[in-house]
PDB file of N, CA and C in Angstrom:
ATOM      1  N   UNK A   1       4.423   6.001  -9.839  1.00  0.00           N
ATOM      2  CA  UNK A   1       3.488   4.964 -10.233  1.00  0.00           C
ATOM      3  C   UNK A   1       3.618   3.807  -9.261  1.00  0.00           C
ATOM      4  N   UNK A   2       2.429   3.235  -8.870  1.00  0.00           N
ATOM      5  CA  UNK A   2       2.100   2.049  -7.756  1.00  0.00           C
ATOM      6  C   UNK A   2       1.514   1.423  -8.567  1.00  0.00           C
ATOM      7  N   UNK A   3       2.422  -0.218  -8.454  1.00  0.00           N
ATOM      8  CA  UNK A   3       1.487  -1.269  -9.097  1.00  0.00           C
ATOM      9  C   UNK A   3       1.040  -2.231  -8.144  1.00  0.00           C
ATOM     10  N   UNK A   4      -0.250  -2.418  -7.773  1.00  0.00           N
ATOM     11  CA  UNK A   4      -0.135  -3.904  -6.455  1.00  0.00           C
ATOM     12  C   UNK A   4      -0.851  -4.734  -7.530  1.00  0.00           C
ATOM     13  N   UNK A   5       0.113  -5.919  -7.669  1.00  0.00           N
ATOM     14  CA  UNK A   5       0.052  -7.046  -8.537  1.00  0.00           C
ATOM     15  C   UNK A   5      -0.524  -8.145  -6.883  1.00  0.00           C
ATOM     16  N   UNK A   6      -1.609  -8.910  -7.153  1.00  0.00           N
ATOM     17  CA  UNK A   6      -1.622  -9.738  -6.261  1.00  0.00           C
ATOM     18  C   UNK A   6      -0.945 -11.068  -6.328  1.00  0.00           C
ATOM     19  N   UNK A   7      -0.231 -11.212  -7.583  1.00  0.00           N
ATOM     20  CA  UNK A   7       0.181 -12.425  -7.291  1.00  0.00           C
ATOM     21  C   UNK A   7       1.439 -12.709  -6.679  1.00  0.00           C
ATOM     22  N   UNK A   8       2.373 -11.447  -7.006  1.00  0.00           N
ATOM     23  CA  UNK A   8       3.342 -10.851  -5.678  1.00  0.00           C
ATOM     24  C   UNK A   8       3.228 -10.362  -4.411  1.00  0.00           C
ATOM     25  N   UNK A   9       2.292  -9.585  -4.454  1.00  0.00           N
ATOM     26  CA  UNK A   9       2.086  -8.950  -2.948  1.00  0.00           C
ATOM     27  C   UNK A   9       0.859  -8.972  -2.942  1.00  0.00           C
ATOM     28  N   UNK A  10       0.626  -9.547  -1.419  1.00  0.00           N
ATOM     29  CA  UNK A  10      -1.117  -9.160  -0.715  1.00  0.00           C
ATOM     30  C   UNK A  10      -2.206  -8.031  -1.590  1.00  0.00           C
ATOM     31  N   UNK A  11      -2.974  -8.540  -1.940  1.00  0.00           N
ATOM     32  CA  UNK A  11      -3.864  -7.195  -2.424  1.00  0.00           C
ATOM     33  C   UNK A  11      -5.573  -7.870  -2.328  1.00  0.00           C
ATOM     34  N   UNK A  12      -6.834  -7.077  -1.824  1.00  0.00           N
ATOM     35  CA  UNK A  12      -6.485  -5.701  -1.435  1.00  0.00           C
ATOM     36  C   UNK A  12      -5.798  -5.106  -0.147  1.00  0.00           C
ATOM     37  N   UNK A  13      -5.115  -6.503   0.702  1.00  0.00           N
ATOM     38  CA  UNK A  13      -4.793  -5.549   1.855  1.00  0.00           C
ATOM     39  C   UNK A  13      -3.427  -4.622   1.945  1.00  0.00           C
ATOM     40  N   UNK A  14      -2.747  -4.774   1.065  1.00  0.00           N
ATOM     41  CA  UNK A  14      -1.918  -3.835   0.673  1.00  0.00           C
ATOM     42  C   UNK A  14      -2.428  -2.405   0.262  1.00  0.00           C
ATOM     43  N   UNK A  15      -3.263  -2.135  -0.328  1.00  0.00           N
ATOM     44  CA  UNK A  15      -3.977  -0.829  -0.752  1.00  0.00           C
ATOM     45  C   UNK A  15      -4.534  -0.256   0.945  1.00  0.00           C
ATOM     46  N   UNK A  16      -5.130  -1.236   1.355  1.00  0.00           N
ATOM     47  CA  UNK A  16      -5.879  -1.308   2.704  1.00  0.00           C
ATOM     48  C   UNK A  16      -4.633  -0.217   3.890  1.00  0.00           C
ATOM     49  N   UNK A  17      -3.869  -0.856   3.737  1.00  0.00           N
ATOM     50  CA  UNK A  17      -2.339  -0.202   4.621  1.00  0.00           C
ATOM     51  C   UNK A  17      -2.014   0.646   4.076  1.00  0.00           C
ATOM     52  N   UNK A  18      -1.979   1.023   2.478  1.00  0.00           N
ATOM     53  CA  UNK A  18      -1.456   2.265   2.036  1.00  0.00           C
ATOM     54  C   UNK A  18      -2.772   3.551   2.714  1.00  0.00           C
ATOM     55  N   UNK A  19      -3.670   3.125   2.596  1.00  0.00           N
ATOM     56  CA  UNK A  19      -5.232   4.187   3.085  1.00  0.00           C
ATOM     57  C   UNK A  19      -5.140   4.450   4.454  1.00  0.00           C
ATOM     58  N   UNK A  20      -4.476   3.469   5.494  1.00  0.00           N
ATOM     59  CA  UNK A  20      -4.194   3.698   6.586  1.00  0.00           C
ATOM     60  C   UNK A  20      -2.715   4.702   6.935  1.00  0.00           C
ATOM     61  N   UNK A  21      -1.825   4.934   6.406  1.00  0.00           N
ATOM     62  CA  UNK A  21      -0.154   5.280   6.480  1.00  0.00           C
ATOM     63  C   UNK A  21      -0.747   6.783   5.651  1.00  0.00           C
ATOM     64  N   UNK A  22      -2.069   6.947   4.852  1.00  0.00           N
ATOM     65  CA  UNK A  22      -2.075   7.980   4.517  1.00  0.00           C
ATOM     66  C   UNK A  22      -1.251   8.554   3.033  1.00  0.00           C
ATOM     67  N   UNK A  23      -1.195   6.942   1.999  1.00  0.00           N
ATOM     68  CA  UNK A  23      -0.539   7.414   1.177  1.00  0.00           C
ATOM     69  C   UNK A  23      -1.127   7.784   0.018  1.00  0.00           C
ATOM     70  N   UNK A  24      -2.422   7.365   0.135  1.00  0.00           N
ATOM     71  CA  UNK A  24      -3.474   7.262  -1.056  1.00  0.00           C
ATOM     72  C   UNK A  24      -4.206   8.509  -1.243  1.00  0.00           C
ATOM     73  N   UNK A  25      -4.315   9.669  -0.784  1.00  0.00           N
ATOM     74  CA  UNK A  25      -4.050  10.779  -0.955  1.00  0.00           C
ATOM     75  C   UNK A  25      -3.134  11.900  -1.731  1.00  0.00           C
ATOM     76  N   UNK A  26      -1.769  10.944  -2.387  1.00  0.00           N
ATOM     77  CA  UNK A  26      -1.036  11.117  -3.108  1.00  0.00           C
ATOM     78  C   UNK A  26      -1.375  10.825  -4.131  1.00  0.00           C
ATOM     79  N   UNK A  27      -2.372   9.570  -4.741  1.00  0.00           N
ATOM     80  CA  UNK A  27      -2.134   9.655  -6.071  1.00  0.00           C
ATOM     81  C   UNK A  27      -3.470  10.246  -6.534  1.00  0.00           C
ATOM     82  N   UNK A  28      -2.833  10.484  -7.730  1.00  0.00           N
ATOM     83  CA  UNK A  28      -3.832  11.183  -8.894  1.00  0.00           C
ATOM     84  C   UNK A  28      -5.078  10.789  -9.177  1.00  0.00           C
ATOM     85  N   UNK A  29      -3.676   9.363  -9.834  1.00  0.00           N
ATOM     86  CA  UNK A  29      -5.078   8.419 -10.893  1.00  0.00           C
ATOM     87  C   UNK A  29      -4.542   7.133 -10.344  1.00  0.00           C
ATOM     88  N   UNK A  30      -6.002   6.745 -10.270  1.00  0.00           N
ATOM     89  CA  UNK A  30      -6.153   5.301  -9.785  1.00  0.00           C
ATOM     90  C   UNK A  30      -7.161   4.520 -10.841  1.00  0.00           C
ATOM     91  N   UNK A  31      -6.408   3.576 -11.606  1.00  0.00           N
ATOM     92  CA  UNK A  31      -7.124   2.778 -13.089  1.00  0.00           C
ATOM     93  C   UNK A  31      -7.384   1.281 -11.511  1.00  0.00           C
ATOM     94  N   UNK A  32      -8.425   0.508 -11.876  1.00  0.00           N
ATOM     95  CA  UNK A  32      -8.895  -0.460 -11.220  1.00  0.00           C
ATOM     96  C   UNK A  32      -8.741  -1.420 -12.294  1.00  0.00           C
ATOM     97  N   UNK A  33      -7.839  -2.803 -12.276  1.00  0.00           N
ATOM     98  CA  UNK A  33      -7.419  -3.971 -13.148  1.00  0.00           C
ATOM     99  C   UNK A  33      -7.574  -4.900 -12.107  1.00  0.00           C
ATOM    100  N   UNK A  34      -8.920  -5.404 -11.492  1.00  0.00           N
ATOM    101  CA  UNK A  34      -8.776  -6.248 -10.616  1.00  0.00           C
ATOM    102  C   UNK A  34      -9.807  -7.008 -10.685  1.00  0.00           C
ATOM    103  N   UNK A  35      -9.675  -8.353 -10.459  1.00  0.00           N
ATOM    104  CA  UNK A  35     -11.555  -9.346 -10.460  1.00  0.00           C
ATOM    105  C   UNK A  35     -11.783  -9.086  -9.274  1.00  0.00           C
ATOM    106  N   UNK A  36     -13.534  -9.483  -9.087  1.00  0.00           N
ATOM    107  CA  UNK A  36     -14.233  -9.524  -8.319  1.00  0.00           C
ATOM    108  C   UNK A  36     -14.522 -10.738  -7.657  1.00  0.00           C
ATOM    109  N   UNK A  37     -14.097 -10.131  -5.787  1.00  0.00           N
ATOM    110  CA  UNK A  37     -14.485 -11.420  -5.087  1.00  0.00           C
ATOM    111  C   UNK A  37     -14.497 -11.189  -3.861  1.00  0.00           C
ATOM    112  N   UNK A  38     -15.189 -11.879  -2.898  1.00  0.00           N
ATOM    113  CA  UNK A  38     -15.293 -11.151  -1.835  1.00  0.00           C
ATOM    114  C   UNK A  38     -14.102 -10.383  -0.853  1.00  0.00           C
ATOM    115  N   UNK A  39     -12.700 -10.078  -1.123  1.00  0.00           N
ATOM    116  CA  UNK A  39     -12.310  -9.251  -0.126  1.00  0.00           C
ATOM    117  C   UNK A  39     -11.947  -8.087  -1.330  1.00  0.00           C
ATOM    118  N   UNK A  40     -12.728  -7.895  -2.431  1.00  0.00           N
ATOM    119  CA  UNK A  40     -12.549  -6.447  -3.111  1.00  0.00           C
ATOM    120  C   UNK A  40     -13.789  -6.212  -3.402  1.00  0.00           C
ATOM    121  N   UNK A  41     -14.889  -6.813  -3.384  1.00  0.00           N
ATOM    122  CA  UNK A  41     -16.192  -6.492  -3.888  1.00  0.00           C
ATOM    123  C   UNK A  41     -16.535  -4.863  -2.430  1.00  0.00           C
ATOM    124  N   UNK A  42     -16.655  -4.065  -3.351  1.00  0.00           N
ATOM    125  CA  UNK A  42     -17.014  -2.185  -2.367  1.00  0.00           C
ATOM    126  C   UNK A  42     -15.506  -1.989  -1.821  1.00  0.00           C
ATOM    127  N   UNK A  43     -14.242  -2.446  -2.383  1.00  0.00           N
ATOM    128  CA  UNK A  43     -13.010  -1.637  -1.835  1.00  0.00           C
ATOM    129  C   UNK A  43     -12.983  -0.442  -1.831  1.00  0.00           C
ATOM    130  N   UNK A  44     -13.523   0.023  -3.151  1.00  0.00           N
ATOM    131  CA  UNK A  44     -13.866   1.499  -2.828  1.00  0.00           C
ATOM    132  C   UNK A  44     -14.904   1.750  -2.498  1.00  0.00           C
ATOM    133  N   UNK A  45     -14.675   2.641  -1.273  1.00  0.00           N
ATOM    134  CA  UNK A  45     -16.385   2.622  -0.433  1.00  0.00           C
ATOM    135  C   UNK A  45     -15.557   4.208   0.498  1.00  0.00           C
ATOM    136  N   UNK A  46     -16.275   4.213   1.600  1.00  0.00           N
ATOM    137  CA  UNK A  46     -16.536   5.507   2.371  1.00  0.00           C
ATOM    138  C   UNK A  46     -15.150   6.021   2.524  1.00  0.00           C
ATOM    139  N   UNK A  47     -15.036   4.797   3.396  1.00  0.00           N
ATOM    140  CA  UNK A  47     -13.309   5.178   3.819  1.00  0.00           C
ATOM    141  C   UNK A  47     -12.727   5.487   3.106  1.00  0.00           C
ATOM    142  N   UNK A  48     -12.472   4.571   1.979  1.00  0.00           N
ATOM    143  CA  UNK A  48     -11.534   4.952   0.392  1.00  0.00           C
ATOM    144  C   UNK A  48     -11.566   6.336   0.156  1.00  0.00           C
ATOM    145  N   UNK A  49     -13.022   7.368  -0.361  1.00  0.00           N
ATOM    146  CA  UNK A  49     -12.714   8.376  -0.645  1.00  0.00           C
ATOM    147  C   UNK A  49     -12.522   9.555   0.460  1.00  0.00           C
ATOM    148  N   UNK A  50     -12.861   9.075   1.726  1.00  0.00           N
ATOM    149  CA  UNK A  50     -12.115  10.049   2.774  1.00  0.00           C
ATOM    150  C   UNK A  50     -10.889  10.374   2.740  1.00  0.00           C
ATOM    151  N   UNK A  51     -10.124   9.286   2.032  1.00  0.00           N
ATOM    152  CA  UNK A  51      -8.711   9.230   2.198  1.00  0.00           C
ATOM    153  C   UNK A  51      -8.084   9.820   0.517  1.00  0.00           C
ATOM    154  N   UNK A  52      -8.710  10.037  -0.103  1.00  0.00           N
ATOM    155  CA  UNK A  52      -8.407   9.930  -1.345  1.00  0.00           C
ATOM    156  C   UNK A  52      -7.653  11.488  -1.792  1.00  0.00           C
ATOM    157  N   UNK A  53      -6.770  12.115  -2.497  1.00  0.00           N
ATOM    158  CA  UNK A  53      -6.780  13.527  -3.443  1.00  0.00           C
ATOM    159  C   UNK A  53      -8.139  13.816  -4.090  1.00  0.00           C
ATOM    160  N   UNK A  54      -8.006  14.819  -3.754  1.00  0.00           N
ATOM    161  CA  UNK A  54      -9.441  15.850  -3.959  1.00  0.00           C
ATOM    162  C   UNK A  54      -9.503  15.820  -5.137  1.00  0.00           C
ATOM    163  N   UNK A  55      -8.450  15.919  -6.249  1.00  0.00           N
ATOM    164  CA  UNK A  55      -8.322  15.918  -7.556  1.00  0.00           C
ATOM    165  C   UNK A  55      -7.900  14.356  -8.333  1.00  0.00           C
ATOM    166  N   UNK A  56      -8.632  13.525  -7.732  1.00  0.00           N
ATOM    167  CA  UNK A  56      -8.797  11.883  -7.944  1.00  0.00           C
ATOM    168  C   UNK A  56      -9.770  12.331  -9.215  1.00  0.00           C
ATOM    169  N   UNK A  57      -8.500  11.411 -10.365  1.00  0.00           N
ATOM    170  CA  UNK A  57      -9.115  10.741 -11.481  1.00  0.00           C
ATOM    171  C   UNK A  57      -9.243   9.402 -11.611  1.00  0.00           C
ATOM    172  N   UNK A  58     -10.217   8.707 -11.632  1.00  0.00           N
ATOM    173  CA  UNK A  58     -10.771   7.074 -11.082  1.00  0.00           C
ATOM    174  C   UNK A  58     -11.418   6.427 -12.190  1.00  0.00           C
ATOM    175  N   UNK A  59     -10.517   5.649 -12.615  1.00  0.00           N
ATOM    176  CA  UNK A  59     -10.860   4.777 -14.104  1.00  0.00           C
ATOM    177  C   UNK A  59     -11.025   3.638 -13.714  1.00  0.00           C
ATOM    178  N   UNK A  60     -12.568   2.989 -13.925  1.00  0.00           N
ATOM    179  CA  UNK A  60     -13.110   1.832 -13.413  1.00  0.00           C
ATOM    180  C   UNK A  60     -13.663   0.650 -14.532  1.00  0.00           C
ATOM    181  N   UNK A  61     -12.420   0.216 -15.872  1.00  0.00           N
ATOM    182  CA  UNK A  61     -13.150  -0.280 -16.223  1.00  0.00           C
ATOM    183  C   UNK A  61     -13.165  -1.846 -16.388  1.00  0.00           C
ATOM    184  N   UNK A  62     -13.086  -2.016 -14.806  1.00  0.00           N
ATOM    185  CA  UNK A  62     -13.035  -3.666 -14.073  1.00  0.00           C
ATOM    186  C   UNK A  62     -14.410  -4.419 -14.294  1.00  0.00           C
ATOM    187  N   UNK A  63     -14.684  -4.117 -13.229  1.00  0.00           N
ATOM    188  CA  UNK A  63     -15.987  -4.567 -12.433  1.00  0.00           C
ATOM    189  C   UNK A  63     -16.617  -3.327 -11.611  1.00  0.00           C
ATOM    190  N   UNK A  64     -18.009  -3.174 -12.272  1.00  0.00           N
ATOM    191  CA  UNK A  64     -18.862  -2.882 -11.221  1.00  0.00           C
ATOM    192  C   UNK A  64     -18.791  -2.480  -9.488  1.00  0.00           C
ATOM    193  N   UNK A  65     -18.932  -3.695  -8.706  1.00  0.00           N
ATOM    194  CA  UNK A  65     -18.866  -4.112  -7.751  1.00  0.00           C
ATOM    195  C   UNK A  65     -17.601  -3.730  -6.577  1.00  0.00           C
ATOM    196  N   UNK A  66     -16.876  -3.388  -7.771  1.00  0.00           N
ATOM    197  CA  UNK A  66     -15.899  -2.518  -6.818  1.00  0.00           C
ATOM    198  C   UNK A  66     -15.193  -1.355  -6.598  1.00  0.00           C
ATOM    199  N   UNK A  67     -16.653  -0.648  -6.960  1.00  0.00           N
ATOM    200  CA  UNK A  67     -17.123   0.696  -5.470  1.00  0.00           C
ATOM    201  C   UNK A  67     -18.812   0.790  -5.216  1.00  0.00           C
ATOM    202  N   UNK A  68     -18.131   1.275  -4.356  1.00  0.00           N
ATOM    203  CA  UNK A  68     -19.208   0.974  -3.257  1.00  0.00           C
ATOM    204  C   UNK A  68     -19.658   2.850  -3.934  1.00  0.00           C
ATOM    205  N   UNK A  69     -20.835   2.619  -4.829  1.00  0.00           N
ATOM    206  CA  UNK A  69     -21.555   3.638  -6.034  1.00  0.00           C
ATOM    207  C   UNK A  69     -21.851   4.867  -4.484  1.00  0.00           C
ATOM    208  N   UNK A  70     -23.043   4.569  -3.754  1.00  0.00           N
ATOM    209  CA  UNK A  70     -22.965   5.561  -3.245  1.00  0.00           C
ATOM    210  C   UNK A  70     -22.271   6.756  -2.466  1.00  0.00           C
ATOM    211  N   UNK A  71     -21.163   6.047  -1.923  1.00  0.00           N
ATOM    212  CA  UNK A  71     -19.965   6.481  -1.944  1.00  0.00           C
ATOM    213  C   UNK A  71     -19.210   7.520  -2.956  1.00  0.00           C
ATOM    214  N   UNK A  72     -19.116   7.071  -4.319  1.00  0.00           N
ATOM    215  CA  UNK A  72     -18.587   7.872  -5.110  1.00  0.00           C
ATOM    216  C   UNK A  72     -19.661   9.105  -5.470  1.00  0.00           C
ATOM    217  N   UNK A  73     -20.864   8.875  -5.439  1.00  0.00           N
ATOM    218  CA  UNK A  73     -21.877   9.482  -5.335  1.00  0.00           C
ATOM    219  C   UNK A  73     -21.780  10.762  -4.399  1.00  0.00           C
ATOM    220  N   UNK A  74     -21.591  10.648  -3.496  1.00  0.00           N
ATOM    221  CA  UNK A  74     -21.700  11.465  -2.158  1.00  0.00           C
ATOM    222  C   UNK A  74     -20.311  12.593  -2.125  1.00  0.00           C
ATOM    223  N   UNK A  75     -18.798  11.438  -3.008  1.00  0.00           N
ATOM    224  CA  UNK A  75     -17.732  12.585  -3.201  1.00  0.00           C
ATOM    225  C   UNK A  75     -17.738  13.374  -4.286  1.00  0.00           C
ATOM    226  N   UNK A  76     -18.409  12.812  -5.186  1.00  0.00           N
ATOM    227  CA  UNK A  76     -17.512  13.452  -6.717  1.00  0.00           C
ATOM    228  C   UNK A  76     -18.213  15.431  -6.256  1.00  0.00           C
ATOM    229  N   UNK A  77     -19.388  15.316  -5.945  1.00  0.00           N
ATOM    230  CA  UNK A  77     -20.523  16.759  -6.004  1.00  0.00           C
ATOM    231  C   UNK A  77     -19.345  17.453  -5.216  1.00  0.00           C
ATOM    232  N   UNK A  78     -18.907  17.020  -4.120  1.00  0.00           N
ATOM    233  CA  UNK A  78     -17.702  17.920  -2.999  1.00  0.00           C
ATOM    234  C   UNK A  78     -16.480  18.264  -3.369  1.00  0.00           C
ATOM    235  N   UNK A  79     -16.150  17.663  -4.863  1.00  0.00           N
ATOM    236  CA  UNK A  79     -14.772  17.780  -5.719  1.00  0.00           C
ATOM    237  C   UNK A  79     -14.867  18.095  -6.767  1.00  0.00           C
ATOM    238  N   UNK A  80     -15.352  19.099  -7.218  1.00  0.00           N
ATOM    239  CA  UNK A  80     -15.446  19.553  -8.208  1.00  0.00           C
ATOM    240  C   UNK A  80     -14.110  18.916  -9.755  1.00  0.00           C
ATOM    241  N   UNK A  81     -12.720  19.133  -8.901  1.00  0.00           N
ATOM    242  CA  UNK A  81     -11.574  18.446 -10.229  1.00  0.00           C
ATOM    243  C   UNK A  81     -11.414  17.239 -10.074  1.00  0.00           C
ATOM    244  N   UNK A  82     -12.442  16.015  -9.202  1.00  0.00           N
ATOM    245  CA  UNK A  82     -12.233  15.031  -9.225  1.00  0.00           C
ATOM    246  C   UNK A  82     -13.273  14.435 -10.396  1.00  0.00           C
ATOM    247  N   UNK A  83     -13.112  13.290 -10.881  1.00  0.00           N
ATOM    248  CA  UNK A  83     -13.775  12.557 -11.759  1.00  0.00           C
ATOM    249  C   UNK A  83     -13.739  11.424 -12.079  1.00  0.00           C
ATOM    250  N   UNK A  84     -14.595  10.517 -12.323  1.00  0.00           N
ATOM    251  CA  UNK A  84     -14.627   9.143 -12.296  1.00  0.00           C
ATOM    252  C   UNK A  84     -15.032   8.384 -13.738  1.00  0.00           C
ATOM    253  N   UNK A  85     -14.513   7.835 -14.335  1.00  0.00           N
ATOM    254  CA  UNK A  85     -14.682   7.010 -15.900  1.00  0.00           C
ATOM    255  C   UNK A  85     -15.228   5.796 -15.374  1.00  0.00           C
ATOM    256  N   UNK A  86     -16.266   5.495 -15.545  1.00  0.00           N
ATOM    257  CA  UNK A  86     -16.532   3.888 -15.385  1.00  0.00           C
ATOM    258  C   UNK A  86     -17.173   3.605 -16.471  1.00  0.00           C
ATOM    259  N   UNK A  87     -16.869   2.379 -16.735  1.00  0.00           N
ATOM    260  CA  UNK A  87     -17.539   1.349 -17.677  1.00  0.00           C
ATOM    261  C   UNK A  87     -18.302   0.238 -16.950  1.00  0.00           C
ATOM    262  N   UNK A  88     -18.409   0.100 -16.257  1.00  0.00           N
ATOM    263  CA  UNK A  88     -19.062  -0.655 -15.827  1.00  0.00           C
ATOM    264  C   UNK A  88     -20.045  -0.486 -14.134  1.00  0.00           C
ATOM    265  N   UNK A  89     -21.194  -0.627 -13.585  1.00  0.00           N
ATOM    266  CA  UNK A  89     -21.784  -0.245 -12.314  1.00  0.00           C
ATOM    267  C   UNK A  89     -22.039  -1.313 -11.530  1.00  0.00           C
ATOM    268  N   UNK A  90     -22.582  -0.856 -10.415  1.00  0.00           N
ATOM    269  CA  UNK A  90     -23.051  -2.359  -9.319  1.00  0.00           C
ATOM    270  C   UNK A  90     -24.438  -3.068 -10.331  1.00  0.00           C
ATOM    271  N   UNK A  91     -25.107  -2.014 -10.630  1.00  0.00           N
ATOM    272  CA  UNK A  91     -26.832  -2.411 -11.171  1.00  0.00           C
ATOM    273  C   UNK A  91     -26.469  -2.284 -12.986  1.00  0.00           C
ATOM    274  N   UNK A  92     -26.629  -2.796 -13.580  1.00  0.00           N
ATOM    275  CA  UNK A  92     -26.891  -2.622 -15.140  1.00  0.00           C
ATOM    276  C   UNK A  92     -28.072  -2.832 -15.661  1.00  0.00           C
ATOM    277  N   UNK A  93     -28.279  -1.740 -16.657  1.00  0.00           N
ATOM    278  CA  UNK A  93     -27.449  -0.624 -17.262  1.00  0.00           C
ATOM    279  C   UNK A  93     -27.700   0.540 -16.241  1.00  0.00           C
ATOM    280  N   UNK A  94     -26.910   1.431 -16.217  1.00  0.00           N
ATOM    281  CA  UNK A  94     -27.311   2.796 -14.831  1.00  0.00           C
ATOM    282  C   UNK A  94     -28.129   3.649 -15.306  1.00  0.00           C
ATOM    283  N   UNK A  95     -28.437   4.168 -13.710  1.00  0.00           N
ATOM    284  CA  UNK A  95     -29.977   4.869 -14.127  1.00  0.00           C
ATOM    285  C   UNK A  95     -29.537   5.950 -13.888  1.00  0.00           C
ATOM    286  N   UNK A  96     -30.610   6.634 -13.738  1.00  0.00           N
ATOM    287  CA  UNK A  96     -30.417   8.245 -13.937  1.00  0.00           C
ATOM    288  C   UNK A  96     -29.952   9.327 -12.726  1.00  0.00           C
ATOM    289  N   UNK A  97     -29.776   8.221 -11.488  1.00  0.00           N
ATOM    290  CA  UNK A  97     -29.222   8.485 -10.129  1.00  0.00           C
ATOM    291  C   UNK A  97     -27.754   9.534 -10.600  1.00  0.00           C
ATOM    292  N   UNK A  98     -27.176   9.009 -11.691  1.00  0.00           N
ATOM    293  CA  UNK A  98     -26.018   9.430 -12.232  1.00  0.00           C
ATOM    294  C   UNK A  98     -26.018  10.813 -12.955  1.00  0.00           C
ATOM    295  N   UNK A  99     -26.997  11.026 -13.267  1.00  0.00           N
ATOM    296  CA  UNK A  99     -27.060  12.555 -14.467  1.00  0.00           C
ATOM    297  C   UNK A  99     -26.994  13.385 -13.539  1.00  0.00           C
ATOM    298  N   UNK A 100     -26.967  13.811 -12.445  1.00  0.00           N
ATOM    299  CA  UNK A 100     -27.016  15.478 -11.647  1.00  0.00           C
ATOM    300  C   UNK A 100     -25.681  15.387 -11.698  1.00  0.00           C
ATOM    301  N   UNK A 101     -24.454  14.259 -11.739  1.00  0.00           N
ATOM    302  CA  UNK A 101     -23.113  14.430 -11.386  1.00  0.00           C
ATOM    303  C   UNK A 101     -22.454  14.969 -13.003  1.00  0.00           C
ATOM    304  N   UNK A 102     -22.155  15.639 -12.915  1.00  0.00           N
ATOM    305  CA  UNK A 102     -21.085  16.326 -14.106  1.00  0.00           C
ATOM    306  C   UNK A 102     -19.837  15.542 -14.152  1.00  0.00           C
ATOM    307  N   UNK A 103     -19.487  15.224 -13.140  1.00  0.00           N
ATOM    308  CA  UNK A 103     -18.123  14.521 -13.544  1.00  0.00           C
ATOM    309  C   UNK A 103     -18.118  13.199 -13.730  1.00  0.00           C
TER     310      UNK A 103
END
């Protein structure tokens, strides 16, 4: 288990260095407990899930705004055991862009 607390350590550029060193590929599940502001608003975005386990379970129920939707869009169809919980989107309430994805 990885906790990046920002009020101890740098965040998001701590996550930022773990995606670079190649460690974020290791985890499972990634729950998002973070506000929104400009150096996390789309942290998760392209790069993020290039780097990510194929079998990423992604519990989003922060903010919206931080992922970058088409992005998750474009991985979940290529990962079949990956899956994403959100409560919350960039646009509210979500449209139907979302129903072809099963997961």
């Amino acid at each position: 288990v990885t906790v990046v607390d920002p009020f101890i350590e740098e965040c998001p550029y701590r996550w930022i260095k773990t995606w670079q060193e190649g460690k974020l590929s290791e985890a499972k599940v990634i729950i998002l407990a973070m506000g929104l502001n400009s150096t996390s608003q789309r942290l998760l975005n392209y790069r993020f899930f290039e780097n990510v386990h194929p079998e990423l379970l992604l519990i989003n129920p922060a903010r919206g705004k931080l992922i970058e939707e088409n992005a998750l869009k474009d991985f979940l169809p290529g990962h079949p055991k990956a899956f994403a919980f959100l409560d919350t989107f960039e646009k509210e309430p979500f449209g139907s862009e979302w129903h072809h994805i099963p997961q």
